[in-house]
N, C-alpha and C. Protein backbone atom coordinates (compact mmCIF):
# COMPACT_ATOMS: atom_id res chain seq x y z
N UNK A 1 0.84 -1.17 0.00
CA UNK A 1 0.00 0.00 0.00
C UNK A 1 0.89 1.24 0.00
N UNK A 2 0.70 2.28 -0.96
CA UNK A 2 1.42 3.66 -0.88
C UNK A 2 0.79 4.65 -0.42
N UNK A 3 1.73 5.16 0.27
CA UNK A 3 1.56 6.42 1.22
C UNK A 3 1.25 7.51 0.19
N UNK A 4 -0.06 8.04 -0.10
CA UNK A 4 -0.44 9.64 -0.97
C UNK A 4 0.39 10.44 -0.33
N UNK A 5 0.68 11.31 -1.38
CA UNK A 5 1.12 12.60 -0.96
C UNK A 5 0.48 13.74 -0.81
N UNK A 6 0.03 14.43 0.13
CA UNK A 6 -0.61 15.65 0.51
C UNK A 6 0.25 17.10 0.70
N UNK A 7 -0.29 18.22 -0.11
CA UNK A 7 0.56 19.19 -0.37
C UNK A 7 1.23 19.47 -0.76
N UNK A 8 2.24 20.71 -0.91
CA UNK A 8 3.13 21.22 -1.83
C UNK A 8 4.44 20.68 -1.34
N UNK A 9 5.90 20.53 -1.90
CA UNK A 9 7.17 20.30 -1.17
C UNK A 9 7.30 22.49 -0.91
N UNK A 10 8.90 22.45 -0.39
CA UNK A 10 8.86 23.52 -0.03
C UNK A 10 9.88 24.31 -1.31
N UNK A 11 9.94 23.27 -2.27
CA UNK A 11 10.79 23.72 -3.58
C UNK A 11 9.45 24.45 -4.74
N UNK A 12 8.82 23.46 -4.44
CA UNK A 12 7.71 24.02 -5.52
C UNK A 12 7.00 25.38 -4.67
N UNK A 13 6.98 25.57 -3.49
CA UNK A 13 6.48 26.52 -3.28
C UNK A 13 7.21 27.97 -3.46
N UNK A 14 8.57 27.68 -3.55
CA UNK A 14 9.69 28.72 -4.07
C UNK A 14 9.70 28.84 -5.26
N UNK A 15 9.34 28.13 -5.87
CA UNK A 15 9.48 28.39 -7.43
C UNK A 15 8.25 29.51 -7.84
N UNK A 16 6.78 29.17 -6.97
CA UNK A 16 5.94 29.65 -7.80
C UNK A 16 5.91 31.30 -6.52
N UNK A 17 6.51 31.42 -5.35
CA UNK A 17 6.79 32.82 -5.53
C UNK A 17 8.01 32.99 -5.92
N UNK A 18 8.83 33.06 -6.52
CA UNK A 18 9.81 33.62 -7.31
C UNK A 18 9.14 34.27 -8.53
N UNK A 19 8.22 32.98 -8.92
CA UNK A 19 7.33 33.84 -10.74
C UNK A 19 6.96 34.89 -10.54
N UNK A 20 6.14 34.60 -8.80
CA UNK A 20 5.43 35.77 -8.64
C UNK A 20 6.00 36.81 -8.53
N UNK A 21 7.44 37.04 -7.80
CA UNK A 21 7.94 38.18 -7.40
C UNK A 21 8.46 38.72 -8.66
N UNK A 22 8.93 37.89 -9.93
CA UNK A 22 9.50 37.93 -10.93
C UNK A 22 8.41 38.93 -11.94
N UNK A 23 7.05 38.76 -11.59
CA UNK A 23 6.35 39.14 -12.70
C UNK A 23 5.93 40.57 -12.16
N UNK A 24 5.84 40.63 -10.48
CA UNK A 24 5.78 42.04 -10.13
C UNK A 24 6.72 42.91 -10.13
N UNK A 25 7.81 42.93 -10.25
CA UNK A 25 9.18 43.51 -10.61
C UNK A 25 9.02 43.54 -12.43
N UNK A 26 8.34 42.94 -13.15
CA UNK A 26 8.14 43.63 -14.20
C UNK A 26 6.90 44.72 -14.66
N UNK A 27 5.55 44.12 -13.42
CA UNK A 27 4.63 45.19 -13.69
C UNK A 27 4.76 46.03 -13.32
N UNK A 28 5.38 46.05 -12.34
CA UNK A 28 5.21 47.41 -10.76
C UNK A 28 5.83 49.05 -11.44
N UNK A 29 6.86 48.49 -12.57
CA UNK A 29 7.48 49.70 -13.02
C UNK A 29 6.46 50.56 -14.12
N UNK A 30 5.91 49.38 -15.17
CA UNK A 30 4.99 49.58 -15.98
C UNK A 30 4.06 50.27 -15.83
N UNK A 31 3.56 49.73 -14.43
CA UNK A 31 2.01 50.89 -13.29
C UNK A 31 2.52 51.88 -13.44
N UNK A 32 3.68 52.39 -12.71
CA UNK A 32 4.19 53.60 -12.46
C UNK A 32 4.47 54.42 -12.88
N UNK A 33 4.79 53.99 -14.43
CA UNK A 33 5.19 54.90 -15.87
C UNK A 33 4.14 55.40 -16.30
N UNK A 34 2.86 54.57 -16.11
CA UNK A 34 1.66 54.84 -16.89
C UNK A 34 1.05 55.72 -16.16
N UNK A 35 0.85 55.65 -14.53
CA UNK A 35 0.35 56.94 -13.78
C UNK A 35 1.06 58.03 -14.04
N UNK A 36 2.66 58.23 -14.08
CA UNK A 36 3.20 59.30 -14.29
C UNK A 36 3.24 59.65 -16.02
N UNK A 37 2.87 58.87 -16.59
CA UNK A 37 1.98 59.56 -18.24
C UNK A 37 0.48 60.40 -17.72
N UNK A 38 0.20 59.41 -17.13
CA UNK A 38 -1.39 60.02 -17.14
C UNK A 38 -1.50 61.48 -16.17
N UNK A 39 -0.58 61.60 -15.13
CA UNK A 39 -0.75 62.79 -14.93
C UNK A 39 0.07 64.00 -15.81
N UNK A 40 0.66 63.49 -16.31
CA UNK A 40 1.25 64.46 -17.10
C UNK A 40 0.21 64.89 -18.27
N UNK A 41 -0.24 64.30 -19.25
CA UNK A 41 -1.50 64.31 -20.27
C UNK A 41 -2.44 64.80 -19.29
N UNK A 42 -2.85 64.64 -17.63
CA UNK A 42 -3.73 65.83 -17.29
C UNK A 42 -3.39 67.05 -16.91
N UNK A 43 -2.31 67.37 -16.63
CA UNK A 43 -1.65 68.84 -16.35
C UNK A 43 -1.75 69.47 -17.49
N UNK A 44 -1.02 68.58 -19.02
CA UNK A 44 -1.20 69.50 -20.04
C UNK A 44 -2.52 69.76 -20.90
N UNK A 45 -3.56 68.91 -20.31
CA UNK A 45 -5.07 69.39 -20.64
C UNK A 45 -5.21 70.02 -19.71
N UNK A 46 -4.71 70.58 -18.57
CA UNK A 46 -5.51 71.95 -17.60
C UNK A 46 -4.44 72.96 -18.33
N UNK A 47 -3.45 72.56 -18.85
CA UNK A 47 -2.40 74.17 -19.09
C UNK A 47 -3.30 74.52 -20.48
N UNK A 48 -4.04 73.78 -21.37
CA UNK A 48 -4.61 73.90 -22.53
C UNK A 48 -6.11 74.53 -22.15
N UNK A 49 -6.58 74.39 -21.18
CA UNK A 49 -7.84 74.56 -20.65
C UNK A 49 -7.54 76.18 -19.75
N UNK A 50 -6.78 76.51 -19.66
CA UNK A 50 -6.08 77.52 -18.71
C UNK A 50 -5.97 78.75 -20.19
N UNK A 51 -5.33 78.27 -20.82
CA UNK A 51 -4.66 79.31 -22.34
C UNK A 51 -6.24 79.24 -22.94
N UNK A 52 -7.17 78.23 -23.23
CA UNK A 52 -7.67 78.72 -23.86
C UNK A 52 -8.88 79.43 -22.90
N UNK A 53 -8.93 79.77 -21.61
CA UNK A 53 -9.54 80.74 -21.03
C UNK A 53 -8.77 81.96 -21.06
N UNK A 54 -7.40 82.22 -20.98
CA UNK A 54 -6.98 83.50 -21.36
C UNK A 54 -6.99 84.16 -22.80
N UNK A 55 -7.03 82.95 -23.45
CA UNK A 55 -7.23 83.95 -24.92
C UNK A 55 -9.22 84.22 -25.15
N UNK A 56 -9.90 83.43 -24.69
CA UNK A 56 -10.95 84.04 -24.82
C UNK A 56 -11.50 85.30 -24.28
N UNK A 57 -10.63 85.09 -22.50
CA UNK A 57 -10.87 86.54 -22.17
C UNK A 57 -10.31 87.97 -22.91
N UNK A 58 -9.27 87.50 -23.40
CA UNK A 58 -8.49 88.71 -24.23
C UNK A 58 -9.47 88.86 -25.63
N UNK A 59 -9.87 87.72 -25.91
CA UNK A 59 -10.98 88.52 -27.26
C UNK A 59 -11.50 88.85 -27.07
N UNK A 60 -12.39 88.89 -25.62
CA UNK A 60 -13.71 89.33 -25.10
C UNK A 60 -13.04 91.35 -24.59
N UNK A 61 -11.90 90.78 -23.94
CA UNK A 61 -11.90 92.37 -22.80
C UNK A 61 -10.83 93.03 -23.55
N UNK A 62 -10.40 92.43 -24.58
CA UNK A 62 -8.81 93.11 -25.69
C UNK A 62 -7.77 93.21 -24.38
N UNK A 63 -7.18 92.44 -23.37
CA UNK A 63 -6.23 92.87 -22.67
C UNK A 63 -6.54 91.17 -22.24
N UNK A 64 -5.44 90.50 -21.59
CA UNK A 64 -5.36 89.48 -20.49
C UNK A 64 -6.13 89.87 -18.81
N UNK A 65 -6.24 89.03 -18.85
CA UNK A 65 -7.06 89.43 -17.02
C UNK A 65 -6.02 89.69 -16.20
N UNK A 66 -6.66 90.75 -14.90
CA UNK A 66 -4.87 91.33 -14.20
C UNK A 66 -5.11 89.83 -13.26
N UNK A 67 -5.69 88.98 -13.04
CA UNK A 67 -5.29 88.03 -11.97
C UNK A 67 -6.42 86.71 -12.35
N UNK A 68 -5.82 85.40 -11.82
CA UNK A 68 -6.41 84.30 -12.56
C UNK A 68 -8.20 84.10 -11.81
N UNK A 69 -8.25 85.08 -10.96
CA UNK A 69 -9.35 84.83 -10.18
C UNK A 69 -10.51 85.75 -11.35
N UNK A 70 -10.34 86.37 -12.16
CA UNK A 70 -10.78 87.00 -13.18
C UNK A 70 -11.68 86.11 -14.07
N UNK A 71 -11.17 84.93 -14.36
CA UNK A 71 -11.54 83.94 -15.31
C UNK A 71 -12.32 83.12 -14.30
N UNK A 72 -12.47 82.77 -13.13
CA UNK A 72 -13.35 82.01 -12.36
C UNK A 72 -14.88 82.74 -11.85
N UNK A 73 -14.52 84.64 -11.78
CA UNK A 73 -15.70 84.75 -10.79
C UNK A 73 -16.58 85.30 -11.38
N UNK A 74 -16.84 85.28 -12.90
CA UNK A 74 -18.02 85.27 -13.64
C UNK A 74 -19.09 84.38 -13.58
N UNK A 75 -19.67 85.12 -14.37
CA UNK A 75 -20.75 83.81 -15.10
C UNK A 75 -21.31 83.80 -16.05
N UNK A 76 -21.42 83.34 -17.36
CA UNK A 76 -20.65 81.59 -16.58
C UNK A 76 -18.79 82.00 -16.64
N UNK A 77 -18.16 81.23 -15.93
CA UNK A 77 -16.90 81.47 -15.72
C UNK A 77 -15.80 81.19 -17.27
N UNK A 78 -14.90 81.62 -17.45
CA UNK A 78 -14.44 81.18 -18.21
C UNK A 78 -13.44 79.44 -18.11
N UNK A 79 -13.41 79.97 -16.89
CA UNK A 79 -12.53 78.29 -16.58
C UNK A 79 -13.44 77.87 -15.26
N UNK A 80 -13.55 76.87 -15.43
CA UNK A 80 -14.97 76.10 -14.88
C UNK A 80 -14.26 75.38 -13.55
N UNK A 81 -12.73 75.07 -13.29
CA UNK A 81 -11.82 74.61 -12.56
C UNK A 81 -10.74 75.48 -11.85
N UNK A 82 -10.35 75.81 -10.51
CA UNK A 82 -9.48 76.87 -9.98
C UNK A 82 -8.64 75.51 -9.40
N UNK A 83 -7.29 75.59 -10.46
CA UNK A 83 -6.17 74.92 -10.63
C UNK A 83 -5.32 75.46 -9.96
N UNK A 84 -5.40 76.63 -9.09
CA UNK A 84 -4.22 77.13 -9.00
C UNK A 84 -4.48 77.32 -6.90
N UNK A 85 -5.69 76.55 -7.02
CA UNK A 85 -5.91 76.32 -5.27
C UNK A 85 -4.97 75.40 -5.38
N UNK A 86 -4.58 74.80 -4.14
CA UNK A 86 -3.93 73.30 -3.94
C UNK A 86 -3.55 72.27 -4.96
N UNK A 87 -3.84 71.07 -5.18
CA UNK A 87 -2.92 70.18 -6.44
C UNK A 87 -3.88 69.63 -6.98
N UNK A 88 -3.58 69.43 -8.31
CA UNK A 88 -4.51 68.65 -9.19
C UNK A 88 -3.88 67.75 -9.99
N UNK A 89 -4.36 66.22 -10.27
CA UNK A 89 -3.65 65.21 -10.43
C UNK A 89 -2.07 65.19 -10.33
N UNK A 90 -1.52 65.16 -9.14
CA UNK A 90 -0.04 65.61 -8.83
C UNK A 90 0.84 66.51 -9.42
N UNK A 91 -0.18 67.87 -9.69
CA UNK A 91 0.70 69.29 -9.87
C UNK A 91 0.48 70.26 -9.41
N UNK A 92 1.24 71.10 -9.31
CA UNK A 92 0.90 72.17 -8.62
C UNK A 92 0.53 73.87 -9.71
N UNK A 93 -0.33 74.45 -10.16
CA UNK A 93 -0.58 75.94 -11.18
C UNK A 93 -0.06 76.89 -10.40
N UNK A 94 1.01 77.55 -11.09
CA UNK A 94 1.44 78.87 -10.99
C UNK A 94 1.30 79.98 -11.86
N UNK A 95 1.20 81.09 -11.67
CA UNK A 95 1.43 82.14 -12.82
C UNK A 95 2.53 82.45 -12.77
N UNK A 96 3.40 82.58 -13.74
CA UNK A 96 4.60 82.97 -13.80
C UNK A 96 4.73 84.50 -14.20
N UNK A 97 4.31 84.91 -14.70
CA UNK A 97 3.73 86.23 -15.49
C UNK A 97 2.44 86.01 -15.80
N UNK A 98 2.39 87.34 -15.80
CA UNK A 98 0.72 87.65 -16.01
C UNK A 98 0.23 89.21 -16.04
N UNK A 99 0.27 89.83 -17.35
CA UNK A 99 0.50 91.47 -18.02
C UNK A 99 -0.45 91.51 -18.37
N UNK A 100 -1.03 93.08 -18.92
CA UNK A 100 -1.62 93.20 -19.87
C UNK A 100 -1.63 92.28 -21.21
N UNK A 101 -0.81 92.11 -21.90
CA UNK A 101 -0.47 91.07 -23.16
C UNK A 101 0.32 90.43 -23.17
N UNK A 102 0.64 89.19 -21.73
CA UNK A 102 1.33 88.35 -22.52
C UNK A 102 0.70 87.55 -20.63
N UNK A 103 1.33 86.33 -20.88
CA UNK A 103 1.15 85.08 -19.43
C UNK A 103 1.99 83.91 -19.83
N UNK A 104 2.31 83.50 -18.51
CA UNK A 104 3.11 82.11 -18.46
C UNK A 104 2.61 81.62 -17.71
N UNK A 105 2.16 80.30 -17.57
CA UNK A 105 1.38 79.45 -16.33
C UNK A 105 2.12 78.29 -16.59
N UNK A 106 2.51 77.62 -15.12
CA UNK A 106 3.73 76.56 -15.06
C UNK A 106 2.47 75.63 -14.51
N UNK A 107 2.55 74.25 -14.72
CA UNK A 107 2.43 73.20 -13.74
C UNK A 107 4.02 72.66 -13.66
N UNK A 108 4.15 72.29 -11.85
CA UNK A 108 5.23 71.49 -11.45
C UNK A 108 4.65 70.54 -10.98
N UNK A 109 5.20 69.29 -11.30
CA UNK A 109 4.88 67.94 -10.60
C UNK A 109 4.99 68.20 -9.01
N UNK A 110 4.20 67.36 -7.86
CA UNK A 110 4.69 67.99 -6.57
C UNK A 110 6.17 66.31 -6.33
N UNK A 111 6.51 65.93 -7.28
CA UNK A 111 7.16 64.90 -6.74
C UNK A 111 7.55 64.18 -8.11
N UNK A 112 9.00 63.58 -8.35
CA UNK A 112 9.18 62.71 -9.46
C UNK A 112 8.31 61.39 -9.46
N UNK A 113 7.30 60.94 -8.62
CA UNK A 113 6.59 59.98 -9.33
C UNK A 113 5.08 60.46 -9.28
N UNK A 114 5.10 61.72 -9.51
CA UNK A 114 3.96 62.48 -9.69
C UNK A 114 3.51 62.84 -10.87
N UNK A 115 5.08 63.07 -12.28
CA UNK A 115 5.07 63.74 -13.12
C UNK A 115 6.29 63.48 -13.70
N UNK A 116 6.57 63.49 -15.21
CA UNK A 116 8.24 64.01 -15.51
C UNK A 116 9.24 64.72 -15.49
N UNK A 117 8.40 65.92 -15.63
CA UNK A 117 8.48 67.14 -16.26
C UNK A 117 7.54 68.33 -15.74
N UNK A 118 7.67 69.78 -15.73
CA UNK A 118 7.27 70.77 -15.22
C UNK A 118 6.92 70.99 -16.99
N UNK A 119 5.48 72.00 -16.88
CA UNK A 119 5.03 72.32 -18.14
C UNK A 119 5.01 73.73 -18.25
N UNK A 120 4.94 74.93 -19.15
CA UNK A 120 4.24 76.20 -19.21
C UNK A 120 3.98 76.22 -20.28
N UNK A 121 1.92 76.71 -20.04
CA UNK A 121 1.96 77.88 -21.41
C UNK A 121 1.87 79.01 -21.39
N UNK A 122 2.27 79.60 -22.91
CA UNK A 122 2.61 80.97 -22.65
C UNK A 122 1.56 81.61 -23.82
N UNK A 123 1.79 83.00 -23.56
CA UNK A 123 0.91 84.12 -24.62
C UNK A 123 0.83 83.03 -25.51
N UNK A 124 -0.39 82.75 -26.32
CA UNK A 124 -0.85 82.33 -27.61
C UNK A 124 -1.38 80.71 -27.72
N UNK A 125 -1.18 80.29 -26.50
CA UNK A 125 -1.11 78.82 -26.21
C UNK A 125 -0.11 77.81 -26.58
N UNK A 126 1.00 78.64 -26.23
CA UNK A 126 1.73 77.74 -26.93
C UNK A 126 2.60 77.01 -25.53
N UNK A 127 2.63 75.37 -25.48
CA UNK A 127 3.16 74.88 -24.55
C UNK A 127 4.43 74.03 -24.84
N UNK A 128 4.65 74.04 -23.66
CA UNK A 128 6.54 73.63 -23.59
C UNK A 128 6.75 72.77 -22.38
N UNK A 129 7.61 71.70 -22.76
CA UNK A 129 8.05 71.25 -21.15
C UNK A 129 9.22 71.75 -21.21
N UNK A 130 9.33 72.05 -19.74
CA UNK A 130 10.37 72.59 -18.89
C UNK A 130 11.37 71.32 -19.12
């Protein structure tokens, strides 16, 4: 009569976390790249959403607004979002300038796995990474 065997040895159980650890050491980086894409593609749809509220106000008033609170406290507002309170998908809105005719508005990542890159746009919508 033979003795069944019940359960795993303690080789096979090393093998199958090793795969495991093996396959999260290839996703874990993959996650991380893709959140820090995705906040980046949303900073530069608020810096695009930002320019194109300053150029509408400038067609509307022929001058840039003297301050970004200009474009929020209408109605209806021109920018429907105040980006430049606290953080939005891990960045932070600054004005860098901001004249009669011309503006720079930065997003900075608040952290390298927040973002790549720091963005601005400037007079005309035209954007740049830092």
């Amino acid at each position: 009569m033979s003795n069944p065997k019940n359960g795993f040895t303690l080789v096979e159980i090393m093998v199958v976390v090793a795969i495991i650890a093996l396959l999260a050491a290839i996703a874990i980086p993959n996650l991380i790249r893709a959140r820090v894409n995705a906040h980046d593609s949303m900073a530069q749809t608020a810096l695009k959403s930002i320019s194109t509220a300053m150029e509408t106000y400038a067609s509307t008033e022929n001058r840039y607004p003297p301050d970004v609170s200009s474009l929020l406290g209408i109605t209806p507002p021109y920018l429907s979002t105040d980006y430049f309170t606290g953080s939005h998908a891990g960045f932070t809105f600054n004005t860098d300038s901001l004249t009669t005719y011309t503006y720079a508005i930065t997003a900075a990542p608040l952290s390298p796995n927040m973002g790549s890159a720091s963005f601005t746009v400037s007079t005309g919508g035209v954007l740049v990474e830092n």
